[in-house]
N, C-alpha and C. Protein backbone atom coordinates (compact mmCIF):
# COMPACT_ATOMS: atom_id res chain seq x y z
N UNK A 1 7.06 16.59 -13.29
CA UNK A 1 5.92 17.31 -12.77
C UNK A 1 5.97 17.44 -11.25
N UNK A 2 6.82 16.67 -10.67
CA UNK A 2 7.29 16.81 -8.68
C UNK A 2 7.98 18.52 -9.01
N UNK A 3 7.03 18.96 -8.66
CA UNK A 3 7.21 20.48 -7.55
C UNK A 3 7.16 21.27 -8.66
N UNK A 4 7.87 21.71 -10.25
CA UNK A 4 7.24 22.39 -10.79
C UNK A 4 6.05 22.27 -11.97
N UNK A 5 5.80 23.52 -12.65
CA UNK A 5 4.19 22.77 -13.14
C UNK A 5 4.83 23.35 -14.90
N UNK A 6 4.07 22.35 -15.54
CA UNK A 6 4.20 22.49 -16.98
C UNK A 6 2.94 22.81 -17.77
N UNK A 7 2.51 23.95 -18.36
CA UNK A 7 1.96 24.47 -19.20
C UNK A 7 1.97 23.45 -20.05
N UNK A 8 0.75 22.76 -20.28
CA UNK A 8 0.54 21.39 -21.58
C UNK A 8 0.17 22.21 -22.63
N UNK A 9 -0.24 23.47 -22.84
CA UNK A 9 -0.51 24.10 -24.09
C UNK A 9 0.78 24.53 -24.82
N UNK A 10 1.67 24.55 -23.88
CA UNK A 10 3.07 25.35 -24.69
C UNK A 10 4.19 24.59 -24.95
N UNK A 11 4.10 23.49 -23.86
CA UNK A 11 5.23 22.39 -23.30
C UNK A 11 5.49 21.56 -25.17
N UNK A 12 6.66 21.36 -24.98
CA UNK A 12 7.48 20.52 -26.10
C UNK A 12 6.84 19.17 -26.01
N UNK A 13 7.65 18.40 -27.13
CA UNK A 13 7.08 16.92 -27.45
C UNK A 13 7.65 16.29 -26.51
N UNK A 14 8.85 16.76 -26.60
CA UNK A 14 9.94 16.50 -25.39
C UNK A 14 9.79 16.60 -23.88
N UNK A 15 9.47 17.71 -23.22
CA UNK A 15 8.58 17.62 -22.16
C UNK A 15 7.70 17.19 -22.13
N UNK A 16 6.55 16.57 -23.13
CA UNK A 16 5.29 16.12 -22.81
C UNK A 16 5.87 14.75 -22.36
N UNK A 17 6.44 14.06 -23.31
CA UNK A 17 7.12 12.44 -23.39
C UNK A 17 7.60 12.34 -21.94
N UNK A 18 8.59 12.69 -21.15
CA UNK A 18 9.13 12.85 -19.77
C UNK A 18 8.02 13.39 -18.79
N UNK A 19 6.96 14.30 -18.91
CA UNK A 19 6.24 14.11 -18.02
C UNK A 19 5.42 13.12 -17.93
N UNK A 20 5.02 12.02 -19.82
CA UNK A 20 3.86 11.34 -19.46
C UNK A 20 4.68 9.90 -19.00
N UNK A 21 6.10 9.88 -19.21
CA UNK A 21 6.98 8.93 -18.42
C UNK A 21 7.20 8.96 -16.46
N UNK A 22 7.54 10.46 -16.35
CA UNK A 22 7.02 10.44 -14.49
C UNK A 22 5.79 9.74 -14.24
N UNK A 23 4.50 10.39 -15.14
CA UNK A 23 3.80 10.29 -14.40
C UNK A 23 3.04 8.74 -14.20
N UNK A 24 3.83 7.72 -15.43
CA UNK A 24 3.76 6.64 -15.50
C UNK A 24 3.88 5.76 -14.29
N UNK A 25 5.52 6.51 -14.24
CA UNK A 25 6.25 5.79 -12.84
C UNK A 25 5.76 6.08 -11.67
N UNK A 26 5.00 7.22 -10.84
CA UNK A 26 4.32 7.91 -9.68
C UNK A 26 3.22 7.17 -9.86
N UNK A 27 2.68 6.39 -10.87
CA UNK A 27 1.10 5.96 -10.83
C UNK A 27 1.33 4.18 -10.37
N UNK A 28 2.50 3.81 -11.26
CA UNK A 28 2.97 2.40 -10.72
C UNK A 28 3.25 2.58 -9.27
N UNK A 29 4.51 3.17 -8.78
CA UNK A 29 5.03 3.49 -7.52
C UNK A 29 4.05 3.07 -6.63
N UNK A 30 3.26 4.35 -6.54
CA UNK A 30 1.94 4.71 -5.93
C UNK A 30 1.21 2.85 -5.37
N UNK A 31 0.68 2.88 -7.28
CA UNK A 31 -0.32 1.87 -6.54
C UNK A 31 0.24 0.15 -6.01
N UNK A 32 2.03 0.18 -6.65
CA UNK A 32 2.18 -0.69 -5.84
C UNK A 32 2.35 -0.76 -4.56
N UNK A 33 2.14 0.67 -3.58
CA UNK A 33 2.54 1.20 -2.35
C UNK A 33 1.11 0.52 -1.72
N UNK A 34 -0.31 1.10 -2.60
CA UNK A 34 -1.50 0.43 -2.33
C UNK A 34 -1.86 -0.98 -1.84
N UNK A 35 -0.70 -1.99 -2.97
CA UNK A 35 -1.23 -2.77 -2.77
C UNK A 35 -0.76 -3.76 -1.56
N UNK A 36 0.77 -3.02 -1.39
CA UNK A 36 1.58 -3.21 -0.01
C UNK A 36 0.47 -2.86 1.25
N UNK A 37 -0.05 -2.09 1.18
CA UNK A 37 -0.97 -1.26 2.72
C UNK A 37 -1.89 -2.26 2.44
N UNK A 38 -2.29 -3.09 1.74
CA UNK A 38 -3.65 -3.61 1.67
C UNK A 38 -3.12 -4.70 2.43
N UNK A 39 -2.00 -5.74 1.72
CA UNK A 39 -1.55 -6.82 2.62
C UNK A 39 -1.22 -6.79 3.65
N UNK A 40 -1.43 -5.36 4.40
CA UNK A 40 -0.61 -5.24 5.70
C UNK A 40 -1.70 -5.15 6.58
N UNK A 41 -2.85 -4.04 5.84
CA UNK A 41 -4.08 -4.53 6.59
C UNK A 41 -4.97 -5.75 6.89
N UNK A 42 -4.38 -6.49 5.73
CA UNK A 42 -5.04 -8.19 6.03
C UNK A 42 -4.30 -9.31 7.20
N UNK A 43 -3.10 -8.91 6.98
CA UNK A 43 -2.00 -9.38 8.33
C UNK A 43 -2.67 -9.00 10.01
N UNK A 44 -2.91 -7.30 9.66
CA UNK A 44 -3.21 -7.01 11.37
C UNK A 44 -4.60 -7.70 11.03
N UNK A 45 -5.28 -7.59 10.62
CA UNK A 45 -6.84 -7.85 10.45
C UNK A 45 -7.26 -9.42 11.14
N UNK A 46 -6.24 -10.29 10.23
CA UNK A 46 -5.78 -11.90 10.74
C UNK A 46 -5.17 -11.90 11.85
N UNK A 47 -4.00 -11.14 12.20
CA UNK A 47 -3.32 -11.17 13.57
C UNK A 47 -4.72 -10.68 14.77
N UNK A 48 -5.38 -9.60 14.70
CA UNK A 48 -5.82 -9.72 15.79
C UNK A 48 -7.40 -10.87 15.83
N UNK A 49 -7.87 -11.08 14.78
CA UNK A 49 -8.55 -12.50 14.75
C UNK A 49 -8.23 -13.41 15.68
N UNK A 50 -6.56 -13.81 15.57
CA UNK A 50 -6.05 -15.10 15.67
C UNK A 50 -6.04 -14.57 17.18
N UNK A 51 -5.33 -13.26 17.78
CA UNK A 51 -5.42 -12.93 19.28
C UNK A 51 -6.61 -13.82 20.20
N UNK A 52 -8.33 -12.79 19.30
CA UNK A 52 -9.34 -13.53 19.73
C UNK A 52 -9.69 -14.60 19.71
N UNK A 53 -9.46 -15.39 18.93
CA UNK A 53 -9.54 -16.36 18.64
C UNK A 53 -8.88 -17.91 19.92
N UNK A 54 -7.66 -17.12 19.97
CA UNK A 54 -6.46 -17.71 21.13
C UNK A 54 -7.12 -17.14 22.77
N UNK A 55 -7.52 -15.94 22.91
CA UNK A 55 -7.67 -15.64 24.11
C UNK A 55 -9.36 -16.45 24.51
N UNK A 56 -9.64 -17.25 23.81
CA UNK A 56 -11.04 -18.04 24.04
C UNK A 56 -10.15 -19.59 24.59
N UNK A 57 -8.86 -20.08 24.24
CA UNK A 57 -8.54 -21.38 24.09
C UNK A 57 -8.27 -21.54 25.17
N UNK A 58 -7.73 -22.75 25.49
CA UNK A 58 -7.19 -23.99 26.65
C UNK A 58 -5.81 -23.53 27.13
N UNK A 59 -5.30 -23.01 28.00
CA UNK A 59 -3.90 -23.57 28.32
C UNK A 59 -3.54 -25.07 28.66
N UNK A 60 -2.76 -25.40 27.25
CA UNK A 60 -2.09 -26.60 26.86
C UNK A 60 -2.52 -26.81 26.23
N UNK A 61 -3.01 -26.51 25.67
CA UNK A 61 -4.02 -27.46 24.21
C UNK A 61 -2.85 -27.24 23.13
N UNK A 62 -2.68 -28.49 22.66
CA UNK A 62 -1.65 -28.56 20.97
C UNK A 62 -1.89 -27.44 20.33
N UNK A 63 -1.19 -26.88 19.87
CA UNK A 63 -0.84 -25.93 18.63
C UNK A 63 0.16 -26.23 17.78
N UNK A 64 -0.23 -25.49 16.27
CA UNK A 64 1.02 -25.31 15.25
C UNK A 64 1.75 -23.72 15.84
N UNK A 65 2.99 -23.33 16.08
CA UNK A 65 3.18 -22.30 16.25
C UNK A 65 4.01 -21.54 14.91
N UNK A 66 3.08 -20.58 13.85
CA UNK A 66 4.50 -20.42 12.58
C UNK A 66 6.01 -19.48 13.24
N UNK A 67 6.88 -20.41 12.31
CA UNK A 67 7.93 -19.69 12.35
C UNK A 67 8.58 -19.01 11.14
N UNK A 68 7.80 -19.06 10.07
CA UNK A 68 7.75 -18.09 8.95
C UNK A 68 6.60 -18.61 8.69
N UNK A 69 6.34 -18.09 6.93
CA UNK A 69 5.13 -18.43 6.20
C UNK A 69 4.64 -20.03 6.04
N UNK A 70 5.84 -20.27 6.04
CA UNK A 70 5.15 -22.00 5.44
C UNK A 70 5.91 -22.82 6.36
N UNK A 71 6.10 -22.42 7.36
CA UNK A 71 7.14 -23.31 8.57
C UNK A 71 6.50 -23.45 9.90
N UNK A 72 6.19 -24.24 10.55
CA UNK A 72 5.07 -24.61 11.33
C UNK A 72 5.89 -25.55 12.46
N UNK A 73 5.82 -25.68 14.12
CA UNK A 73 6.13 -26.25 14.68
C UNK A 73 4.97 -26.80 15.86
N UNK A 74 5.31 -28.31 16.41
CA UNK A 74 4.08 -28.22 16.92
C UNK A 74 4.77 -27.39 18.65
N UNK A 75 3.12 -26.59 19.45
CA UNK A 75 3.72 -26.38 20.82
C UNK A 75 2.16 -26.41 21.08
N UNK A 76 2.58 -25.92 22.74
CA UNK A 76 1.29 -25.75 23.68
C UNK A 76 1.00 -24.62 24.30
N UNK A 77 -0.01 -23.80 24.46
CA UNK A 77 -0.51 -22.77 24.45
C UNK A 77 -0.03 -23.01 26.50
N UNK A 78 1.26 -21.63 26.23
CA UNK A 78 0.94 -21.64 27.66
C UNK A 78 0.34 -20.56 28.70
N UNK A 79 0.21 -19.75 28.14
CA UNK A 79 -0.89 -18.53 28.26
C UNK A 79 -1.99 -17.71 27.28
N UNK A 80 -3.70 -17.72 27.75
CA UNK A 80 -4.01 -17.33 26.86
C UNK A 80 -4.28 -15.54 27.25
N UNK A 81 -4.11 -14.95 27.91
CA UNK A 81 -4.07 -13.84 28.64
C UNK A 81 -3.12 -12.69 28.32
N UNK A 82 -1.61 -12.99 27.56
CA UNK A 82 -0.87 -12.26 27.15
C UNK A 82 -0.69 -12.63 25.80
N UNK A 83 -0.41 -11.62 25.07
CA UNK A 83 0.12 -11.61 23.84
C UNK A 83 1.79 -11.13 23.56
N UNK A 84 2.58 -11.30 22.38
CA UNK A 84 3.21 -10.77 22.48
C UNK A 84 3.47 -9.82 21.18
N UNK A 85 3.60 -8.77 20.98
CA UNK A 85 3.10 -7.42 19.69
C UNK A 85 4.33 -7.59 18.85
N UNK A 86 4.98 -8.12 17.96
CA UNK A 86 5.69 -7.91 17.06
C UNK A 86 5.21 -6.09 16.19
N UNK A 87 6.48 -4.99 17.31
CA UNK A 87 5.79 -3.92 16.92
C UNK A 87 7.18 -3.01 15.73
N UNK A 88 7.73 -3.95 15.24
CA UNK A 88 8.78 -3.63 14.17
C UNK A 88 9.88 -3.58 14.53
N UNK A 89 11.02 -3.54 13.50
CA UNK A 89 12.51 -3.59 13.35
C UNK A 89 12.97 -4.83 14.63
N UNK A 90 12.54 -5.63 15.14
CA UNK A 90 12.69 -6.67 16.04
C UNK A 90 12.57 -6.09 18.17
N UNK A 91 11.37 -5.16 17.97
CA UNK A 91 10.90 -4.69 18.99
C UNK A 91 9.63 -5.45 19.55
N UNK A 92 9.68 -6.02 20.26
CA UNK A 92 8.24 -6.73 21.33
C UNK A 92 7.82 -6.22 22.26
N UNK A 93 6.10 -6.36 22.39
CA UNK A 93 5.79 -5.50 23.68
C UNK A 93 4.36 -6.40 23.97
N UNK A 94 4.79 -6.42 25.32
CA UNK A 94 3.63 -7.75 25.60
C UNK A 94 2.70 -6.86 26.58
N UNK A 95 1.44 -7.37 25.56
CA UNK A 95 0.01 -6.97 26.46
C UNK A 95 -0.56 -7.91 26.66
N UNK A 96 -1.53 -7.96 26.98
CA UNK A 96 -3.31 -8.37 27.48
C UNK A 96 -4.10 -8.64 26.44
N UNK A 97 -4.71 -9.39 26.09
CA UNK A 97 -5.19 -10.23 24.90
C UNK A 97 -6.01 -9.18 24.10
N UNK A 98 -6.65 -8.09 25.02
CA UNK A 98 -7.88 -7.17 24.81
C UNK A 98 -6.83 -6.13 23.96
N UNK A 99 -5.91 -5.43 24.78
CA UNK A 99 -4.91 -4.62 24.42
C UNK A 99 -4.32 -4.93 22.86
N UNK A 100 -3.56 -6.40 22.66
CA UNK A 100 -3.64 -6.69 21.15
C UNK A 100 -4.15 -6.65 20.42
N UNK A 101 -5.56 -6.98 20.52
CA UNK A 101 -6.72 -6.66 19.57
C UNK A 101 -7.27 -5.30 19.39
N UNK A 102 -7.13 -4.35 20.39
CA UNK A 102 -6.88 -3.24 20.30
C UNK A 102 -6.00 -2.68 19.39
N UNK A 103 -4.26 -2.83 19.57
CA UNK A 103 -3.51 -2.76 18.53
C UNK A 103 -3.65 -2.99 17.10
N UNK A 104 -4.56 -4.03 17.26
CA UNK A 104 -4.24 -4.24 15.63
C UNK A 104 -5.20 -3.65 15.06
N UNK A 105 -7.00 -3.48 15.46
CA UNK A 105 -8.02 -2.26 15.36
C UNK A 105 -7.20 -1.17 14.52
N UNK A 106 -6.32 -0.55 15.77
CA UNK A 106 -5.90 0.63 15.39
C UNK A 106 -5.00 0.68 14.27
N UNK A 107 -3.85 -0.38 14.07
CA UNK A 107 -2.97 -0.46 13.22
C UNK A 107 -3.72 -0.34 11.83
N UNK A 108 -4.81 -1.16 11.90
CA UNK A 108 -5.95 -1.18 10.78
C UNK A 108 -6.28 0.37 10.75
N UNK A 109 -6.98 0.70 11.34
CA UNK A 109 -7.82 1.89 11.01
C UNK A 109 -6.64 2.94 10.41
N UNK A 110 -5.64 3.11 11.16
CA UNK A 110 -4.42 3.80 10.59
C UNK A 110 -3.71 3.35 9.43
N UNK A 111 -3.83 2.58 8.74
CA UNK A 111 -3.13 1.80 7.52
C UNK A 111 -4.79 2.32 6.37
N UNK A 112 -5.84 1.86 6.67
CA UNK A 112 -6.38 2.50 5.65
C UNK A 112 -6.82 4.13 5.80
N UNK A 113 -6.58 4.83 6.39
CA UNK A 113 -6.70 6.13 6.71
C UNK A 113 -5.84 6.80 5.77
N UNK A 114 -4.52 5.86 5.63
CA UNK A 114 -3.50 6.14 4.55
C UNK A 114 -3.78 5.69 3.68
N UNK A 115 -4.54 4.79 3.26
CA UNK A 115 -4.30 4.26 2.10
C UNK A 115 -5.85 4.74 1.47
N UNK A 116 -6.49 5.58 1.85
CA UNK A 116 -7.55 6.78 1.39
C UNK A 116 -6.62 7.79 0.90
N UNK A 117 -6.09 8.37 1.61
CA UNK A 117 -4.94 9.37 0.93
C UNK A 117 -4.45 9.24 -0.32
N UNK A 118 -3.63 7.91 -0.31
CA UNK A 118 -2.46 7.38 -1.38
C UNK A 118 -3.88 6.95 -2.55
N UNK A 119 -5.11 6.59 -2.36
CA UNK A 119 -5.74 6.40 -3.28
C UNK A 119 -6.30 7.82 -3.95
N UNK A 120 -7.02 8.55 -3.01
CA UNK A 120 -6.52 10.07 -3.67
C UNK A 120 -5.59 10.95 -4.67
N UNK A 121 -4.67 10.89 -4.19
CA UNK A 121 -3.49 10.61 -4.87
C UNK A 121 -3.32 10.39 -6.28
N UNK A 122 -3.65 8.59 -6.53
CA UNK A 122 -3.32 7.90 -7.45
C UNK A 122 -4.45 8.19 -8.65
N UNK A 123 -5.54 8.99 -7.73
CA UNK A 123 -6.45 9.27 -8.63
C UNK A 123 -6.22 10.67 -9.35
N UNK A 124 -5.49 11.46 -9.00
CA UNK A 124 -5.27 12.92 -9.12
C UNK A 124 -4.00 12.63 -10.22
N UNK A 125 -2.89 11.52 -10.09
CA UNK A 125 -1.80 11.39 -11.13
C UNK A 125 -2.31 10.95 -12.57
N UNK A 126 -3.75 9.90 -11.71
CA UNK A 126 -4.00 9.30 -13.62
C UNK A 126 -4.82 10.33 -14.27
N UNK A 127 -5.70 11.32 -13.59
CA UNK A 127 -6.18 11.97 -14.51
C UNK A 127 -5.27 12.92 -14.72
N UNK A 128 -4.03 13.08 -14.14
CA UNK A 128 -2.81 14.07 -14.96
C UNK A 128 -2.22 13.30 -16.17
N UNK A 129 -2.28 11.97 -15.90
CA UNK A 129 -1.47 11.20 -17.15
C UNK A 129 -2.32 11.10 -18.19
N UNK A 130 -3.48 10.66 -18.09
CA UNK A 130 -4.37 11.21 -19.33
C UNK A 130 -4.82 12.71 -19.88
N UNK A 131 -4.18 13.77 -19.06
CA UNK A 131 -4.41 14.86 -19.68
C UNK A 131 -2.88 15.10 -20.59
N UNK A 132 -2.22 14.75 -19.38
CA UNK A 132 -0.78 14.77 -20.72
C UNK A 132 -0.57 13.90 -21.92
N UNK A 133 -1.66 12.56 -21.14
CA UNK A 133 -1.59 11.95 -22.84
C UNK A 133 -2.17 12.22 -23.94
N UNK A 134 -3.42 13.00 -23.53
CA UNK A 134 -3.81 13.70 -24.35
C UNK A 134 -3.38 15.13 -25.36
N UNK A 135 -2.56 15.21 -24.47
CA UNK A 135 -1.78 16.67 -25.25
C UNK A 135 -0.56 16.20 -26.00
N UNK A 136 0.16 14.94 -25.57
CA UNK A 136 1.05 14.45 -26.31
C UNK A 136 -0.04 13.82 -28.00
N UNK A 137 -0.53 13.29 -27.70
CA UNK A 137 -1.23 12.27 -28.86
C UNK A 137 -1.52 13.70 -29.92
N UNK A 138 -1.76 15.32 -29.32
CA UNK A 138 -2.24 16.35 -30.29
C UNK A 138 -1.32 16.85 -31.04
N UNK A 139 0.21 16.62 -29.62
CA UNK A 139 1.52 17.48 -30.71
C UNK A 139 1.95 16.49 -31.12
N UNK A 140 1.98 14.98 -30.81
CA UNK A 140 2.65 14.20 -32.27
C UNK A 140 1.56 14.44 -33.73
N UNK A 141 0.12 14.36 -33.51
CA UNK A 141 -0.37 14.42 -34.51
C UNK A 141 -0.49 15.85 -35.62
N UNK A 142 0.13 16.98 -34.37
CA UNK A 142 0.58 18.33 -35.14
C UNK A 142 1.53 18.15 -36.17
N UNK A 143 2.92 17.14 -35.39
CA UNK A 143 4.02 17.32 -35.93
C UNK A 143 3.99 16.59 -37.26
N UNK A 144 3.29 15.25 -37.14
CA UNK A 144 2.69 14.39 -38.12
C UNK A 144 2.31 15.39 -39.45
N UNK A 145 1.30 16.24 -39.10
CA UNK A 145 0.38 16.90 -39.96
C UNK A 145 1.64 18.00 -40.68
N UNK A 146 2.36 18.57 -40.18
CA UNK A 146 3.40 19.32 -40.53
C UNK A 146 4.10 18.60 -41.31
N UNK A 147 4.72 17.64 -41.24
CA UNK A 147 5.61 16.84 -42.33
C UNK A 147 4.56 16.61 -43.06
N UNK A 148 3.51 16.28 -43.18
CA UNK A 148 2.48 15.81 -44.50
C UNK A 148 2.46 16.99 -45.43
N UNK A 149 2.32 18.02 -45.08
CA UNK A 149 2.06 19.36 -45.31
C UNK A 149 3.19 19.97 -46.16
N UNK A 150 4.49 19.38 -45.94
CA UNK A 150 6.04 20.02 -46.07
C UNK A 150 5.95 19.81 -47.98
């Protein structure tokens, strides 16, 4: 069903089966894409928390600093005034505590801006997959009715 369109009144058993298989896979795809943008908005959401959170503290005060998810070292806060932006593929860009929290605002607002879209979307495929499932469930039960009939 990507780019051309199928007539469900005329379309085969055969085409119905393969479109209601795309549209299976475009609806998984999709909303596991959803549920990726969601964790990404909870990351910036927490990252710029933790900014504010830090730009209130002590220089020197103990910290855990992570170095992955579950890996933790102890250090000491030696500036609370700069941040530094983990801004992808191993690119850094150091601002101003205000400026980070800024960033991540925006990273937010732009991550669900998309992920309104992609929910759009996901809503427009399932009511295609239930219309094709519905037209499949009529020509198996045609074809059904035809062999009973024979």
């Amino acid at each position: 069903m990507s780019g051309a369109t199928l007539d469900l009144r005329t379309a085969t058993l055969d085409q119905l089966k393969s479109a209601d298989e795309q549209l299976r896979q475009e609806v998984t795809s999709y909303s596991e894409s959803l549920q990726m943008l969601s964790k990404a908005v909870s990351r910036y959401h927490t990252s710029g928390t933790a900014i504010e959170t830090l730009s209130k503290e002590e220089v020197g005060k103990d910290m855990l600093v992570p170095l992955t998810e579950s890996l933790y070292v102890p250090g000491k806060i030696a500036r609370t005034d700069k941040v530094l932006l983990d801004v992808g593929t191993g690119y850094f860009i150091e601002h101003d505590s205000e400026k980070g929290v800024d960033y991540c605002k925006r990273k937010v607002n732009f991550i669900k801006e998309n992920m309104d879209k992609l929910m759009s979307l996901v809503q427009t495929k399932r009511k295609q997959l239930l219309l094709v499932q519905d037209f499949l469930r009529a020509r198996v039960q045609e074809q059904a009715d035809a062999q009973a009939g024979k």
